[in-house]
C-alpha atoms as a PDB file:
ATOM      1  CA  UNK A   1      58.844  82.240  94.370  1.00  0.00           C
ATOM      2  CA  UNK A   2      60.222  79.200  95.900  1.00  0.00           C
ATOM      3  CA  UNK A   3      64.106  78.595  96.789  1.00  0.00           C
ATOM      4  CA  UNK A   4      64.104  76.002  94.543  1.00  0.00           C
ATOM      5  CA  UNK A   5      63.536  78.365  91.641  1.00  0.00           C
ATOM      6  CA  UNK A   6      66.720  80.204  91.882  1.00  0.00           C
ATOM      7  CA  UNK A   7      68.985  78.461  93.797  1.00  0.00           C
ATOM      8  CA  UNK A   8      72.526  77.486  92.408  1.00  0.00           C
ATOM      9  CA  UNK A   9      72.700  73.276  92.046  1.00  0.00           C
ATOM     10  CA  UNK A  10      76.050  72.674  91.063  1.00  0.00           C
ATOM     11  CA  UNK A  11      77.752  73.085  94.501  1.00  0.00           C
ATOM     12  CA  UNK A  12      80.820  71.923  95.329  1.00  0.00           C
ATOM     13  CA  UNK A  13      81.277  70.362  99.017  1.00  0.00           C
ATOM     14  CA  UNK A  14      84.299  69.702 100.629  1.00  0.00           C
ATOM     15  CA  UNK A  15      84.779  66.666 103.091  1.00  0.00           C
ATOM     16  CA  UNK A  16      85.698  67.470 106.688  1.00  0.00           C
ATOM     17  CA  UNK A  17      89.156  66.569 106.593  1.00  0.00           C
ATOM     18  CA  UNK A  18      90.338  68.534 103.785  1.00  0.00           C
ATOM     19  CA  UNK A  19      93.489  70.797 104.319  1.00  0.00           C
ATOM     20  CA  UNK A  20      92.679  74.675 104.290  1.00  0.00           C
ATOM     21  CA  UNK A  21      95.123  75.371 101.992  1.00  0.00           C
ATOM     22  CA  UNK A  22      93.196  72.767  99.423  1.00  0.00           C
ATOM     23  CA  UNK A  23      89.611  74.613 100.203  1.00  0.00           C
ATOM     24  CA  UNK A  24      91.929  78.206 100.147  1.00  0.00           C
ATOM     25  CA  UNK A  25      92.820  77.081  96.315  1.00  0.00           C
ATOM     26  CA  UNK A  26      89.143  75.897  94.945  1.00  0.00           C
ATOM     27  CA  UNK A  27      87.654  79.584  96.749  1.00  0.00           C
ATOM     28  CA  UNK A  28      90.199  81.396  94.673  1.00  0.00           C
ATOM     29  CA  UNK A  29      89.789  79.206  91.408  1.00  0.00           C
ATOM     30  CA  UNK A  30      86.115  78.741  91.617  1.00  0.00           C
ATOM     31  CA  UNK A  31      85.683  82.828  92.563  1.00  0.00           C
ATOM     32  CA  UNK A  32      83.734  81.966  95.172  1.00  0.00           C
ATOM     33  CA  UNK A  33      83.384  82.559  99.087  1.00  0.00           C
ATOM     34  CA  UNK A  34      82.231  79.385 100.385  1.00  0.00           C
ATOM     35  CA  UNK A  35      82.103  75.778 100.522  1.00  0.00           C
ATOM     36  CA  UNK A  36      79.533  73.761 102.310  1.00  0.00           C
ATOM     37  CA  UNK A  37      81.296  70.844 104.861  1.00  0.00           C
ATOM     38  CA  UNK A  38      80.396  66.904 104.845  1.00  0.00           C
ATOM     39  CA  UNK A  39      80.613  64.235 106.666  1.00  0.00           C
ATOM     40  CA  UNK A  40      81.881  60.871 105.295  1.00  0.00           C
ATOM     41  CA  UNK A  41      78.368  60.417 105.018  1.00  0.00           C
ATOM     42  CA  UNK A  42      77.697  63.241 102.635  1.00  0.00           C
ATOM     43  CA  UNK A  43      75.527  65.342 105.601  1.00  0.00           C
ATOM     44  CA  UNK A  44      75.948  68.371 106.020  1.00  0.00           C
ATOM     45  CA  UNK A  45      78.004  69.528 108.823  1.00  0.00           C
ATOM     46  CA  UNK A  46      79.015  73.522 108.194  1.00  0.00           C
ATOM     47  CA  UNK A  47      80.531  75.969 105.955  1.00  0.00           C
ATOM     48  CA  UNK A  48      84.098  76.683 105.205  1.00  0.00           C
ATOM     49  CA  UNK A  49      84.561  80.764 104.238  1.00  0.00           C
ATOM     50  CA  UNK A  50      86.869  82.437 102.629  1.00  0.00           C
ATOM     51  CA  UNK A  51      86.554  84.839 106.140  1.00  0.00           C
ATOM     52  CA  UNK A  52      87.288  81.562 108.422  1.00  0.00           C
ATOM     53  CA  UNK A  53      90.281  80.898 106.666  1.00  0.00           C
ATOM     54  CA  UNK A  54      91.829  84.224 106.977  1.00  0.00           C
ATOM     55  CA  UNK A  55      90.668  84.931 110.260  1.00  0.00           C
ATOM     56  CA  UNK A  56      92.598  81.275 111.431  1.00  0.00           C
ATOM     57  CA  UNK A  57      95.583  82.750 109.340  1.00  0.00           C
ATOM     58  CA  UNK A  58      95.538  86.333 110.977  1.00  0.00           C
ATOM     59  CA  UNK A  59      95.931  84.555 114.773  1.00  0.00           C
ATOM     60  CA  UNK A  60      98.893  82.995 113.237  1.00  0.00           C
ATOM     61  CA  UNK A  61     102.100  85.212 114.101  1.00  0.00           C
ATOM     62  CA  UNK A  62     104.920  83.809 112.134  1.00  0.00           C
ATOM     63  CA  UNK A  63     105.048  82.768 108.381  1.00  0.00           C
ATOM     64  CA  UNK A  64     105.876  79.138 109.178  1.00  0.00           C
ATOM     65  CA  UNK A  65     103.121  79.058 111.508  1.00  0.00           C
ATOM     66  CA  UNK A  66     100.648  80.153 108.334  1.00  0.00           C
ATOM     67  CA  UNK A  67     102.030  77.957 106.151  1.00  0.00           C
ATOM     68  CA  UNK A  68     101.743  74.834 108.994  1.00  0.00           C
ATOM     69  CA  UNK A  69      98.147  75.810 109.422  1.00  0.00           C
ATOM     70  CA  UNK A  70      97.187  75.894 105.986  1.00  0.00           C
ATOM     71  CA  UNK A  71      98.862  72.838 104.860  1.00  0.00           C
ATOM     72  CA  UNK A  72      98.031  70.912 107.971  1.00  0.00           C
ATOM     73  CA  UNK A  73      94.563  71.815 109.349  1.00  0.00           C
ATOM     74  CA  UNK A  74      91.323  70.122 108.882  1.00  0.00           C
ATOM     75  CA  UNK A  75      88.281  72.868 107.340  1.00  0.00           C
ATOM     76  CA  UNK A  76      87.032  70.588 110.504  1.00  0.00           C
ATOM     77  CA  UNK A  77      88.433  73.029 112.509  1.00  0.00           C
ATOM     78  CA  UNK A  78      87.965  76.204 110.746  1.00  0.00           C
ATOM     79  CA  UNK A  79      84.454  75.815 109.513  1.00  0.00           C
ATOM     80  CA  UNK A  80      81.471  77.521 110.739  1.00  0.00           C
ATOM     81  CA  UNK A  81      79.484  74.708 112.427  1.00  0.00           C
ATOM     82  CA  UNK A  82      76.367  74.347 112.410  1.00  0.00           C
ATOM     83  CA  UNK A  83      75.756  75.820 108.700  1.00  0.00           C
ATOM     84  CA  UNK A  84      72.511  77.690 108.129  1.00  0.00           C
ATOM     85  CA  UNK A  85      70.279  75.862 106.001  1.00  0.00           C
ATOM     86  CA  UNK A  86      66.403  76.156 103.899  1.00  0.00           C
ATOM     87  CA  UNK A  87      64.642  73.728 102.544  1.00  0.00           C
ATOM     88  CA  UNK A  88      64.020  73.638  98.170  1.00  0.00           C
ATOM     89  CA  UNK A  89      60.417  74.648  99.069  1.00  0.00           C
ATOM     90  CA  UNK A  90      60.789  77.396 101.360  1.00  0.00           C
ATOM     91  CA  UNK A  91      60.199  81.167  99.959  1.00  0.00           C
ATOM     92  CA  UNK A  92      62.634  83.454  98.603  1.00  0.00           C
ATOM     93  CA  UNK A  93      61.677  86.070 101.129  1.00  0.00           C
ATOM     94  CA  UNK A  94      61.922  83.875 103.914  1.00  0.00           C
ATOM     95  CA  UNK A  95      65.735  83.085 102.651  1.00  0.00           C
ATOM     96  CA  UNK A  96      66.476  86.306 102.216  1.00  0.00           C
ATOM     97  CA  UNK A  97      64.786  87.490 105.856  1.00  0.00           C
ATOM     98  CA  UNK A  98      67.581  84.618 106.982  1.00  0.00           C
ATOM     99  CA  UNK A  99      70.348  85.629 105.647  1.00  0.00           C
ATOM    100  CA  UNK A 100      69.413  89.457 107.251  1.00  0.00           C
ATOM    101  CA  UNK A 101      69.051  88.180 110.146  1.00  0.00           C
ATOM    102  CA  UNK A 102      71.673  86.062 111.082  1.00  0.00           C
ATOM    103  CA  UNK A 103      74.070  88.753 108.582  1.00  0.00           C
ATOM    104  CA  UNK A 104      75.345  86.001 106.018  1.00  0.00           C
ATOM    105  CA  UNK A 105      75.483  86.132 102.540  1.00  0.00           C
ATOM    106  CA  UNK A 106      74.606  82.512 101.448  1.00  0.00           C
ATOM    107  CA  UNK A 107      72.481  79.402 102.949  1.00  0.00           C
ATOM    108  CA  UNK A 108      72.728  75.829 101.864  1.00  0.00           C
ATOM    109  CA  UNK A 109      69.855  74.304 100.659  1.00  0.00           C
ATOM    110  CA  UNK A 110      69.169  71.173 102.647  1.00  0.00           C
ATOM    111  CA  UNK A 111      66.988  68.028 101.904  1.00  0.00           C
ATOM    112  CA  UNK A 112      66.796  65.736 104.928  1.00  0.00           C
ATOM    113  CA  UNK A 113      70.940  66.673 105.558  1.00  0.00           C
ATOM    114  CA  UNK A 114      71.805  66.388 101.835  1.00  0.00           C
ATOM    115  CA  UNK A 115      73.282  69.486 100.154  1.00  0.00           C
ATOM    116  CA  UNK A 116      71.066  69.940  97.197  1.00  0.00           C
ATOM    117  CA  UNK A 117      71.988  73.905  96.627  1.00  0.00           C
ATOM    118  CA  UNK A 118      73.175  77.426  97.448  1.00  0.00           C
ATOM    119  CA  UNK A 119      70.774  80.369  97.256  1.00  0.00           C
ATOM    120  CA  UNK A 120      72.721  83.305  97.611  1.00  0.00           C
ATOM    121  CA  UNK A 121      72.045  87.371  98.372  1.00  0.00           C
ATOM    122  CA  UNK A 122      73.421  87.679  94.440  1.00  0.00           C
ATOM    123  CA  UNK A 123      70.852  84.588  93.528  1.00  0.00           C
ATOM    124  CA  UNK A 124      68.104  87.206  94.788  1.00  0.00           C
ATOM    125  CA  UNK A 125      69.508  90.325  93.580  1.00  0.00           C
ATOM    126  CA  UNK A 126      69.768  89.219  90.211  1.00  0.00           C
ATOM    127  CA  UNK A 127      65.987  87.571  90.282  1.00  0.00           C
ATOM    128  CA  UNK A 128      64.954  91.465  91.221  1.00  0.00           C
ATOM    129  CA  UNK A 129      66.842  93.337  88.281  1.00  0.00           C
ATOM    130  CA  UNK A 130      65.843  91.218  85.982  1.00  0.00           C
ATOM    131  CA  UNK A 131      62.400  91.413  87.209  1.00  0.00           C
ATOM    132  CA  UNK A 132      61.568  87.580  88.286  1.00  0.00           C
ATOM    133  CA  UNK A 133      61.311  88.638  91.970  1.00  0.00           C
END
């Protein structure tokens, strides 16, 4: 089975200069860890977690400080950089020996720098209850 088969298409990106706080919001609304990041080009250029977020917050000692960061900071400068990335036509298993390695729970599907999906370890889980995998 190819990536292509099970990977989510309707992805949501977020542009590089996009406040935290804005990217904080859609991860809550959209239940949902990640985001990828693009250029003004529309390439990819990394991944804005839920985990990078709170991890920027946590250095953050006062309240006001939070607040600042959130409002004010660039996913720019939060987001993982570069993002890890298949291809539509690579294999499930290879995805999912990725994602083990490297310990992540998601990779962007990439054509020639263009976000074209999300395969995710739920995308595979659910492809091997229901028996497809």
């Amino acid at each position: 089975m190819r990536v292509s088969d099970m990977m989510q298409t309707e992805v949501q990106a977020v542009s590089v200069d996009t406040p935290a706080n804005d990217v904080f919001v859609t991860l809550a609304d959209e239940r949902i860890s990640a985001l990828p990041v693009v250029d003004n080009s529309g390439r990819l250029v990394g991944v804005i977690s839920r985990s990078d977020i709170l991890a920027a917050e946590e250095e953050a000692e006062e309240e006001t400080t939070r607040q600042a960061l959130l409002r004010d900071t660039p996913v720019q400068d939060l987001m993982t950089a570069p993002a890890l990335t298949i291809a539509p036509d690579a294999s499930v298993r290879d995805a999912a020996r990725q994602m083990l390695a490297a310990g992540v729970h998601r990779l962007v599907v990439t054509d020639r720098d263009r976000v074209v999906g999300v395969i995710s370890t739920t995308d595979i889980v659910s492809a091997v209850a229901a028996g497809r995998l």
